[in-house]
C-alpha atoms as a PDB file:
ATOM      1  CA  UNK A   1      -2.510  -7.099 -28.832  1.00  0.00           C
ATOM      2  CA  UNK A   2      -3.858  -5.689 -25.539  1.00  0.00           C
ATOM      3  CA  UNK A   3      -1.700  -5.660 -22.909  1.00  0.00           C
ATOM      4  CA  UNK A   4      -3.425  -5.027 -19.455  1.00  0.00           C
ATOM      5  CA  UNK A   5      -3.218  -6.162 -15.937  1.00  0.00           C
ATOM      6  CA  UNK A   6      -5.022  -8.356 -13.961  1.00  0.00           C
ATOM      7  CA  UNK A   7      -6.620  -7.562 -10.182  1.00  0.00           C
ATOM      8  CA  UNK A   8      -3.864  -7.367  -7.699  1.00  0.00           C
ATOM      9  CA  UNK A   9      -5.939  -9.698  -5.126  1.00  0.00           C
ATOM     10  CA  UNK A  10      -5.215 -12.567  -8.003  1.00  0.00           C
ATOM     11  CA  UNK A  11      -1.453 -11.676  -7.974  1.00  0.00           C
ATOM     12  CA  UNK A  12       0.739 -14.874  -6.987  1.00  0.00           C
ATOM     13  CA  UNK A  13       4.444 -15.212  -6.430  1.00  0.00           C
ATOM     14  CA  UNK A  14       6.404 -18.747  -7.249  1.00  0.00           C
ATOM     15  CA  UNK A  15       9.568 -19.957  -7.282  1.00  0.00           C
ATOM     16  CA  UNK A  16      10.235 -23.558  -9.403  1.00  0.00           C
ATOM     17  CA  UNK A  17      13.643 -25.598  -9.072  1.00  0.00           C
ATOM     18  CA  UNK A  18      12.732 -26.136 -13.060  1.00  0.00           C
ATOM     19  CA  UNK A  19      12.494 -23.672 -15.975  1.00  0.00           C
ATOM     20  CA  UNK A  20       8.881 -23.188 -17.353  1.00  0.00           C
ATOM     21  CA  UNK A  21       7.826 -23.454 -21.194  1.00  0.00           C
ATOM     22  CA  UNK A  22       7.969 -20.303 -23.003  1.00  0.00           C
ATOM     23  CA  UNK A  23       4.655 -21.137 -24.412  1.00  0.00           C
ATOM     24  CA  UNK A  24       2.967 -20.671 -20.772  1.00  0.00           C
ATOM     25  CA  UNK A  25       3.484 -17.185 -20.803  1.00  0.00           C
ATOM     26  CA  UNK A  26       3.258 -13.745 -22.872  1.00  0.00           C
ATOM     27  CA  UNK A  27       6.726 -11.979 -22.920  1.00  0.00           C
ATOM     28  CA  UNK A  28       6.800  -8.277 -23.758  1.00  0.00           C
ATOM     29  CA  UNK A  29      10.550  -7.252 -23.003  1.00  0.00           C
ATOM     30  CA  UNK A  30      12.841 -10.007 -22.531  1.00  0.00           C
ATOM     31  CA  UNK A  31      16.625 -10.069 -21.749  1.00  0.00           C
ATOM     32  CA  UNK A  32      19.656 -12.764 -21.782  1.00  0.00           C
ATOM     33  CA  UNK A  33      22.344 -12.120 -19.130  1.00  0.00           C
ATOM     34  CA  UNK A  34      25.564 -14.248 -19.321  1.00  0.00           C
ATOM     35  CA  UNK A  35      28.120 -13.814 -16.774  1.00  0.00           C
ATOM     36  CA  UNK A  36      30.952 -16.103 -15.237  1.00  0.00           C
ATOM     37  CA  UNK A  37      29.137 -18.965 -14.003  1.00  0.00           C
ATOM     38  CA  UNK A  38      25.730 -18.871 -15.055  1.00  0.00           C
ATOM     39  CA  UNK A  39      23.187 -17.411 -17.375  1.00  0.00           C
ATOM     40  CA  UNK A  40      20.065 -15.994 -16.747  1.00  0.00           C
ATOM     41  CA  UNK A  41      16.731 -14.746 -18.906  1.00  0.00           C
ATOM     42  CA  UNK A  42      14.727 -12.342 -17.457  1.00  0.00           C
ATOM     43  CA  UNK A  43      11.039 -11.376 -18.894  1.00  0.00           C
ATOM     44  CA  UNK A  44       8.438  -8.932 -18.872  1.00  0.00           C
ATOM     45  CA  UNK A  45       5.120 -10.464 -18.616  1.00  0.00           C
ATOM     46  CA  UNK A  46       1.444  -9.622 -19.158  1.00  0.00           C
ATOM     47  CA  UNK A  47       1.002 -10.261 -15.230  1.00  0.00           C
ATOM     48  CA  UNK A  48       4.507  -9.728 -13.762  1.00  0.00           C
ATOM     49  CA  UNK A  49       7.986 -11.056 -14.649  1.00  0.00           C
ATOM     50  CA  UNK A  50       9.797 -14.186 -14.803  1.00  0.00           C
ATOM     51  CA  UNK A  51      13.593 -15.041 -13.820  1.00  0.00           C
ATOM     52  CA  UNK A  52      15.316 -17.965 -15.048  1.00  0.00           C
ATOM     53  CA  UNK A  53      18.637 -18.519 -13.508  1.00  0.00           C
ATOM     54  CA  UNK A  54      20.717 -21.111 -14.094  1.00  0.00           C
ATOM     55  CA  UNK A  55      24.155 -21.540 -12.759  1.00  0.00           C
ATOM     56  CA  UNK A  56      26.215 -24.427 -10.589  1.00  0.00           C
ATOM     57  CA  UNK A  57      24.203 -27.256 -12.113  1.00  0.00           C
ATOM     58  CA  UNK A  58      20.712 -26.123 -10.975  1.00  0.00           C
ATOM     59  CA  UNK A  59      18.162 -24.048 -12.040  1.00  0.00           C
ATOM     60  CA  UNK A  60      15.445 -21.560 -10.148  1.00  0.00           C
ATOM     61  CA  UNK A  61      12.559 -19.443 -11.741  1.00  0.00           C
ATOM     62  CA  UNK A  62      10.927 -17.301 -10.239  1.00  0.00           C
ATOM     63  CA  UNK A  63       7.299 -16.243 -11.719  1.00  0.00           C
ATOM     64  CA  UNK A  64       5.280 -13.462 -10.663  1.00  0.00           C
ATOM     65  CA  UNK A  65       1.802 -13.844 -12.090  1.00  0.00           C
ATOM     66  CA  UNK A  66      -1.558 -13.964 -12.029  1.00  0.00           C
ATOM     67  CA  UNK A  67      -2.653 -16.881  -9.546  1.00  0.00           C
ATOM     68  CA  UNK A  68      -4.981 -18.484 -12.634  1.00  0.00           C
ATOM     69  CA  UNK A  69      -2.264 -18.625 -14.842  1.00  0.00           C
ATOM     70  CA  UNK A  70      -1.922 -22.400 -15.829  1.00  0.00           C
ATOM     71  CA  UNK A  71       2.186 -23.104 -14.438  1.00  0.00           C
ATOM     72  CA  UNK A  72       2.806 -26.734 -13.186  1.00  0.00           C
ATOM     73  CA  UNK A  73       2.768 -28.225  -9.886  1.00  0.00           C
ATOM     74  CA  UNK A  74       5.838 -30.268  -9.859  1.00  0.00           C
ATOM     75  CA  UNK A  75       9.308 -28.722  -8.071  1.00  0.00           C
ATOM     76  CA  UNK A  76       7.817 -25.871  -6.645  1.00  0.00           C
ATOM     77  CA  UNK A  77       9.566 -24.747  -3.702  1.00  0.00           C
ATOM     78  CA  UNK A  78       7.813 -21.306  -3.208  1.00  0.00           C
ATOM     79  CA  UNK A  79       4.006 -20.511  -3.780  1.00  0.00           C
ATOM     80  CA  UNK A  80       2.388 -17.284  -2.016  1.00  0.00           C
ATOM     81  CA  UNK A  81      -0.181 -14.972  -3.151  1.00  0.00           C
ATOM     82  CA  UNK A  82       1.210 -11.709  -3.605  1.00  0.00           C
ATOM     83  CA  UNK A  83      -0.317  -9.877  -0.733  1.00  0.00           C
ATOM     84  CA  UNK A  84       1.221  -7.444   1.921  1.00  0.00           C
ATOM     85  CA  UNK A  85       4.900  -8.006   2.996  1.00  0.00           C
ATOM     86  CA  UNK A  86       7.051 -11.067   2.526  1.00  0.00           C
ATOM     87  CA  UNK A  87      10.519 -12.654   2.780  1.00  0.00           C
ATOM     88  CA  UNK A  88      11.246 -15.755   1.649  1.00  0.00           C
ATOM     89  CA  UNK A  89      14.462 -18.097   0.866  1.00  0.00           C
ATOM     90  CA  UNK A  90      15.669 -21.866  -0.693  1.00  0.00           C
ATOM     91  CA  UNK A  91      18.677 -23.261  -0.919  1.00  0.00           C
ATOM     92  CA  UNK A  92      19.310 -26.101  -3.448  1.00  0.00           C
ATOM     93  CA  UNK A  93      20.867 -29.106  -3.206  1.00  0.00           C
ATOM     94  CA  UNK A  94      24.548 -27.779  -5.140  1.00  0.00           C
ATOM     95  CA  UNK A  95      24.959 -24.564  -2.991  1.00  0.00           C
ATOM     96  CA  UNK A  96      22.642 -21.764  -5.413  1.00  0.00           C
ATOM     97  CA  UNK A  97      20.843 -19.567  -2.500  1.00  0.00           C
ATOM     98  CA  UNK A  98      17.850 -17.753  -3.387  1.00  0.00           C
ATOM     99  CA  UNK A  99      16.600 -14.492  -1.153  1.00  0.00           C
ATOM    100  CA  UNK A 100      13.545 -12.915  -2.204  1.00  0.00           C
ATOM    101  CA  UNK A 101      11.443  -9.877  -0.978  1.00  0.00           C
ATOM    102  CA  UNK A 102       8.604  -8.786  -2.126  1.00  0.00           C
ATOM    103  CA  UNK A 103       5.581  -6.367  -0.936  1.00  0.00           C
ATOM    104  CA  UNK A 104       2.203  -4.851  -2.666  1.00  0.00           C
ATOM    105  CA  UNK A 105       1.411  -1.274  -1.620  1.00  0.00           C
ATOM    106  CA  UNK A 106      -1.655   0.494  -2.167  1.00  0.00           C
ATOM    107  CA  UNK A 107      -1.532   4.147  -2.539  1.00  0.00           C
ATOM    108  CA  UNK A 108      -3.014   7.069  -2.889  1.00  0.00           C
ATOM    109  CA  UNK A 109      -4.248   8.271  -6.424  1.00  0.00           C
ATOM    110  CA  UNK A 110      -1.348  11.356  -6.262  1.00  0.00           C
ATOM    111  CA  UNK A 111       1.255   9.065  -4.944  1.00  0.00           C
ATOM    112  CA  UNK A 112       0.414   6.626  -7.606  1.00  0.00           C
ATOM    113  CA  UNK A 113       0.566   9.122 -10.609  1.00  0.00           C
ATOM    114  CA  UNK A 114       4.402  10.183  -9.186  1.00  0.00           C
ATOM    115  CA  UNK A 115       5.843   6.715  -9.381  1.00  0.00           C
ATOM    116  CA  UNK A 116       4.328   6.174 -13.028  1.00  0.00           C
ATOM    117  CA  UNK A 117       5.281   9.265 -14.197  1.00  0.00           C
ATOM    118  CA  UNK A 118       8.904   8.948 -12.470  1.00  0.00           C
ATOM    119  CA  UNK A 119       9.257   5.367 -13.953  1.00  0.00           C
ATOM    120  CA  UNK A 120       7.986   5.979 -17.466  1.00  0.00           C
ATOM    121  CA  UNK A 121      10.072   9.012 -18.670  1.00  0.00           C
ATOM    122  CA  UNK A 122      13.157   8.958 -20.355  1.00  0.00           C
ATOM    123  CA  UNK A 123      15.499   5.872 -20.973  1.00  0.00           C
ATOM    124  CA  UNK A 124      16.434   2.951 -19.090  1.00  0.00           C
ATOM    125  CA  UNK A 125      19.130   0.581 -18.285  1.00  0.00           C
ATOM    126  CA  UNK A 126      16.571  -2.330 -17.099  1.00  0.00           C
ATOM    127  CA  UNK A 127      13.795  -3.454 -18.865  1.00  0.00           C
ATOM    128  CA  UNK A 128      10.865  -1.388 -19.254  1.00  0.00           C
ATOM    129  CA  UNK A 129       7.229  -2.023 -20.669  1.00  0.00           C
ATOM    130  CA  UNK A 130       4.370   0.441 -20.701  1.00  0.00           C
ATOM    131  CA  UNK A 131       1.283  -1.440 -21.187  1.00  0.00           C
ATOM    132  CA  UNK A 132      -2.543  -0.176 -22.403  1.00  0.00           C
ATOM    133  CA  UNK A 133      -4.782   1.755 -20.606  1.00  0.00           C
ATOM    134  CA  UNK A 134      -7.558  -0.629 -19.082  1.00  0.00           C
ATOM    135  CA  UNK A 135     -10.144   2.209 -20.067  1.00  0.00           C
ATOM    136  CA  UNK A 136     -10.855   3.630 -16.390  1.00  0.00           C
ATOM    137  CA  UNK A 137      -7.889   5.234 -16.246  1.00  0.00           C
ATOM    138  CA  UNK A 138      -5.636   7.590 -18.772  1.00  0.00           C
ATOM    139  CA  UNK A 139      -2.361   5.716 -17.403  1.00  0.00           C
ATOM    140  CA  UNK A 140      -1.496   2.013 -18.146  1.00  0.00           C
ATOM    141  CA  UNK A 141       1.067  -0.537 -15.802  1.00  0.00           C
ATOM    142  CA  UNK A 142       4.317  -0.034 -15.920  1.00  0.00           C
ATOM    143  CA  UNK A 143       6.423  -2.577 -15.308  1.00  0.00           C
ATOM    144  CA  UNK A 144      10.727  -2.289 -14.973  1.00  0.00           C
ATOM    145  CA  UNK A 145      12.869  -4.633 -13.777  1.00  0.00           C
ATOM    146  CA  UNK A 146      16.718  -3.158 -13.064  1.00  0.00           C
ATOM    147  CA  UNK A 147      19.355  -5.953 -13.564  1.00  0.00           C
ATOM    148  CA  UNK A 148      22.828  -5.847 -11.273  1.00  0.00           C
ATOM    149  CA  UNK A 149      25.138  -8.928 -11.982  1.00  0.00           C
ATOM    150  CA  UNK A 150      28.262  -9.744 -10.117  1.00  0.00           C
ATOM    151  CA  UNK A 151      30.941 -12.632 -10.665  1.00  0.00           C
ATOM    152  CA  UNK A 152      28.592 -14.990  -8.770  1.00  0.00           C
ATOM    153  CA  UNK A 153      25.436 -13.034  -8.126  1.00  0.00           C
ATOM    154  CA  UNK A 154      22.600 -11.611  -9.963  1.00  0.00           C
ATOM    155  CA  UNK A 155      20.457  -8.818  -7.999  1.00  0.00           C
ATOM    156  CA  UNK A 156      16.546  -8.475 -10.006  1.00  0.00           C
ATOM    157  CA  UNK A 157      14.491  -5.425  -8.818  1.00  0.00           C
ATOM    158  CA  UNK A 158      11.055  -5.231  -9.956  1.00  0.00           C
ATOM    159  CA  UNK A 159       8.456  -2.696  -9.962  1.00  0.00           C
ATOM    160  CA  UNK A 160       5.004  -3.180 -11.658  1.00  0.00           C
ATOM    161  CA  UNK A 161       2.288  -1.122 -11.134  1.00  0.00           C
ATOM    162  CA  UNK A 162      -1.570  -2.097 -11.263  1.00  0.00           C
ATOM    163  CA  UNK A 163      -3.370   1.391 -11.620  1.00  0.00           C
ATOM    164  CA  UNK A 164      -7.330   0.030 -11.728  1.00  0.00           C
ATOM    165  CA  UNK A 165      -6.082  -0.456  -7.752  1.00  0.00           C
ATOM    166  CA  UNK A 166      -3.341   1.844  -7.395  1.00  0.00           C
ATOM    167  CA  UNK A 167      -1.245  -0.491  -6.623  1.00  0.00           C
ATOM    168  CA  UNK A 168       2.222  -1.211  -6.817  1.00  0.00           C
ATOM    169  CA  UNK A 169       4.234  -4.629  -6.678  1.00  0.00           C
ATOM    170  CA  UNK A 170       7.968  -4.413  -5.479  1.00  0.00           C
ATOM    171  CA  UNK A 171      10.068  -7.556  -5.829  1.00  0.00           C
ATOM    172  CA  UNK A 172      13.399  -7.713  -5.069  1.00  0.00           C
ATOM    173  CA  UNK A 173      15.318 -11.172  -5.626  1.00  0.00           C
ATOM    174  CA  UNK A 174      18.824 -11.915  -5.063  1.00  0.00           C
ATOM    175  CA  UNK A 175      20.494 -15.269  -6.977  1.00  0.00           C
ATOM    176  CA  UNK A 176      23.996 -16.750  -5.075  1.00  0.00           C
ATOM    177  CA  UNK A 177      26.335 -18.978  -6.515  1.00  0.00           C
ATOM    178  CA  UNK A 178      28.392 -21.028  -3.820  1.00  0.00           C
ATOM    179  CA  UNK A 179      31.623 -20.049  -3.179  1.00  0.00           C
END
């Protein structure tokens, strides 16, 4: 299967109080995190990643696609293209915060190179996919996603890179049970 990117001016960022079907999306790494009072999945996609967190009788997921790909309408509390700088938060009704920050960067072509190399050698704690070359360019997307859980808190970093634009997607989401 090919496994490329899409343009980063499609890029889209959402956050649903609901998880989404499995069959919506294309998972290349995937991981199941149980700790204390929740449980979480977190997935590599063809576009971005998705975070499923559920934990004091609610549920968030956070997607980070392409802004075609089909996702429903219904209990979505976040929707922004992924473009420049943002920060954005929700509360739900039993006391689960959500923080989230993400940005897309262009940079230059040797800038660029540095972070893929630097993310795509050696072995990694997180989850890591290397995807295919689009054809204009010897290096595919990386993406990695670094995982730090707590007692009642679950910290996702994510870094995917989109090298037909030299671009690169940061995401960092934090997930709060109540106290």
């Amino acid at each position: 299967m090919i496994s490329v990117r899409p343009k980063v001016a499609e890029l889209a960022f959402r956050l649903f109080s609901r998880p989404i079907h499995p069959e919506l999306i294309v998972v290349h790494q995937s991981r199941r995190i149980q700790r204390g009072n929740y449980d979480a999945k977190v997935d590599i996609t063809n576009c971005g990643h998705v975070v499923t967190f559920n934990g004091a009788k609610s549920t968030l997921c956070e997607v980070a696609t392409s802004s075609g790909q089909p996702l429903p309408t219904r209990r979505c509390l976040i929707q922004q293209s992924l473009k420049g700088s943002r920060t954005e938060e929700a509360t739900c009704q039993s006391g689960l915060e959500y923080r989230t920050h993400f940005q897309l960067e262009t940079v230059a072509a040797e800038m660029f190179w540095m972070v893929g190399q630097q993310l795509g050698k050696g072995p990694t704690e997180g989850l890591l996919h290397r995807f295919d070359s689009s054809g204009r360019m010897a290096l595919g997307a990386i993406s990695y996603v670094n995982i730090e859980t707590r007692q009642n808190s679950m910290l996702i970093q994510a870094i995917h890179t989109f090298p037909d634009d030299y671009a690169i997607v940061k995401v960092e989401s934090l997930f709060s049970l109540p106290e």
